[in-house]
C-alpha atoms as a PDB file:
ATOM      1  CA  UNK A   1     107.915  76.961 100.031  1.00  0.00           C
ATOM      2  CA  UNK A   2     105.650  79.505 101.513  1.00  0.00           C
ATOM      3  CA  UNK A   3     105.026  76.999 104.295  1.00  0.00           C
ATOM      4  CA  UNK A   4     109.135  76.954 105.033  1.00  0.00           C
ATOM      5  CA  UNK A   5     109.084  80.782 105.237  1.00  0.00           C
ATOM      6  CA  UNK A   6     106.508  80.927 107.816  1.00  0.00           C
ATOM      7  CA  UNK A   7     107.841  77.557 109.999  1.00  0.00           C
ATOM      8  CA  UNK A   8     111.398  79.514 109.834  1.00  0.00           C
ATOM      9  CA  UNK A   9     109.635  82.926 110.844  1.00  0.00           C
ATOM     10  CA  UNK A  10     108.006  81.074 114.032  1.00  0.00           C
ATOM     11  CA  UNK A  11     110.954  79.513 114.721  1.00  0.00           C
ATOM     12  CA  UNK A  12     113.246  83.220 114.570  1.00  0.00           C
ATOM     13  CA  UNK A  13     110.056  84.790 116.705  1.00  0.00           C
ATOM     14  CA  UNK A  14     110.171  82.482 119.650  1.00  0.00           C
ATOM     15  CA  UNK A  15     114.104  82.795 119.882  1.00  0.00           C
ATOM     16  CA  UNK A  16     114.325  86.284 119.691  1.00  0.00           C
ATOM     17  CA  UNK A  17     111.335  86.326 122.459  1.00  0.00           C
ATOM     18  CA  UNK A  18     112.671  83.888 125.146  1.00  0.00           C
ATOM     19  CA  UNK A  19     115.931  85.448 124.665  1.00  0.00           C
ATOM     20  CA  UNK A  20     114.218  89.016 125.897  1.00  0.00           C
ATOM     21  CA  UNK A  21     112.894  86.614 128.655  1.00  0.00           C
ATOM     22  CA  UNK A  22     115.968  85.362 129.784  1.00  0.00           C
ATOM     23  CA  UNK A  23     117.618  88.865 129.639  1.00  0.00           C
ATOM     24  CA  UNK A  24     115.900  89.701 133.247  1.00  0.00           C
ATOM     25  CA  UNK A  25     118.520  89.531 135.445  1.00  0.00           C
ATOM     26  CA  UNK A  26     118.447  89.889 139.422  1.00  0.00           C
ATOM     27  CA  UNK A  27     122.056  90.216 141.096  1.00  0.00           C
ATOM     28  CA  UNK A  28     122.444  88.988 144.236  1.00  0.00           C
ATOM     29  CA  UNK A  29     124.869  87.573 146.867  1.00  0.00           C
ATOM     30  CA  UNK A  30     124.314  84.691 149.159  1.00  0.00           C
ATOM     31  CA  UNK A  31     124.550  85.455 152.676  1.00  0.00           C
ATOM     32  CA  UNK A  32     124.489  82.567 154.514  1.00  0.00           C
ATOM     33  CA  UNK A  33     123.822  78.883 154.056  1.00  0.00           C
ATOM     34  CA  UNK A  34     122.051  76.202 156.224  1.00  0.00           C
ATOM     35  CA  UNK A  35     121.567  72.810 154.357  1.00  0.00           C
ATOM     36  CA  UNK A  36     119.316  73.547 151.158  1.00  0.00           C
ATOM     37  CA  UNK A  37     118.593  76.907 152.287  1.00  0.00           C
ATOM     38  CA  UNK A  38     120.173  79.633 150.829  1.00  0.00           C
ATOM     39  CA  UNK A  39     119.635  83.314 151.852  1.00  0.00           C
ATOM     40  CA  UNK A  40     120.817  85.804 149.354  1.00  0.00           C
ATOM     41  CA  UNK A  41     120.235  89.923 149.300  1.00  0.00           C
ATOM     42  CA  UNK A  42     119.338  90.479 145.713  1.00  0.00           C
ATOM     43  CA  UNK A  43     119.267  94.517 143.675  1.00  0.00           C
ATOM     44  CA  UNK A  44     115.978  94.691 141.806  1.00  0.00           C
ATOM     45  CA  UNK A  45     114.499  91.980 144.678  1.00  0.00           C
ATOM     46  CA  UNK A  46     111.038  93.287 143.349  1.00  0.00           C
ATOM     47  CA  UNK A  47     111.274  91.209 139.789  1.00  0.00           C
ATOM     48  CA  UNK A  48     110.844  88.040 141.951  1.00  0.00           C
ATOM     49  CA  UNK A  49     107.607  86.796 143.426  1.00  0.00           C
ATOM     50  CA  UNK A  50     107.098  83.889 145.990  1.00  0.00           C
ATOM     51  CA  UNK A  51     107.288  80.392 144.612  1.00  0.00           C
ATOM     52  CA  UNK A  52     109.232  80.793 141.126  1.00  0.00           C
ATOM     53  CA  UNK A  53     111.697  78.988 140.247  1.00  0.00           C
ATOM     54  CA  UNK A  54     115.280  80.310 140.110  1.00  0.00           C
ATOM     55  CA  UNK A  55     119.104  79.557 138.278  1.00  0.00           C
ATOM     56  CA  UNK A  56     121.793  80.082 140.581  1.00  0.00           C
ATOM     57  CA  UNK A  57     125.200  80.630 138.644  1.00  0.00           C
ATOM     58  CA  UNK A  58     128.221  80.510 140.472  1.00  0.00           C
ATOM     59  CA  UNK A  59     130.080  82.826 139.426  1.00  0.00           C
ATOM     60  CA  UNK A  60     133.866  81.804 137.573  1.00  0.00           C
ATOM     61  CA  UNK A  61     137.072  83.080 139.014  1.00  0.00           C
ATOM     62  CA  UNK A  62     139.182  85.007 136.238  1.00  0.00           C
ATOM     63  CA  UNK A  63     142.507  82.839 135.253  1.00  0.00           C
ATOM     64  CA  UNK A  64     145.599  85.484 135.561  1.00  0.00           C
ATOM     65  CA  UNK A  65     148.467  84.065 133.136  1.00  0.00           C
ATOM     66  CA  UNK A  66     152.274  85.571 134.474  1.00  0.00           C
ATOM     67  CA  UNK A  67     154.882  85.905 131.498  1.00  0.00           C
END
């Protein structure tokens, strides 16, 4: 039982910590395109370094619904 506890503890701690991680967000917005190269102005450009790796996220169009 004890064992359980501390597995579902772990488990809780490493969510709750690469959740924080993923919360560090850099806006930015592309400015041109040629091929696979993509050149984008980002706000808080200083949270990136050389070399890492990156998600790119288009961003979804809102539906507007008439009556």
């Amino acid at each position: 039982m004890k064992k359980l506890i501390i597995g579902v503890m772990v488990v809780a701690f490493v969510m709750s910590a690469g959740s924080v991680m993923a919360s560090k967000k850099v806006r930015c917005k592309v400015d041109s395109v040629d091929g696979d190269k993509v050149t984008l102005t980002c706000k808080k450009a200083d949270k990136l370094k050389a070399g890492m790796k990156v998600e790119v996220k288009e961003k979804k169009k809102a539906a507007y619904e008439g009556c």
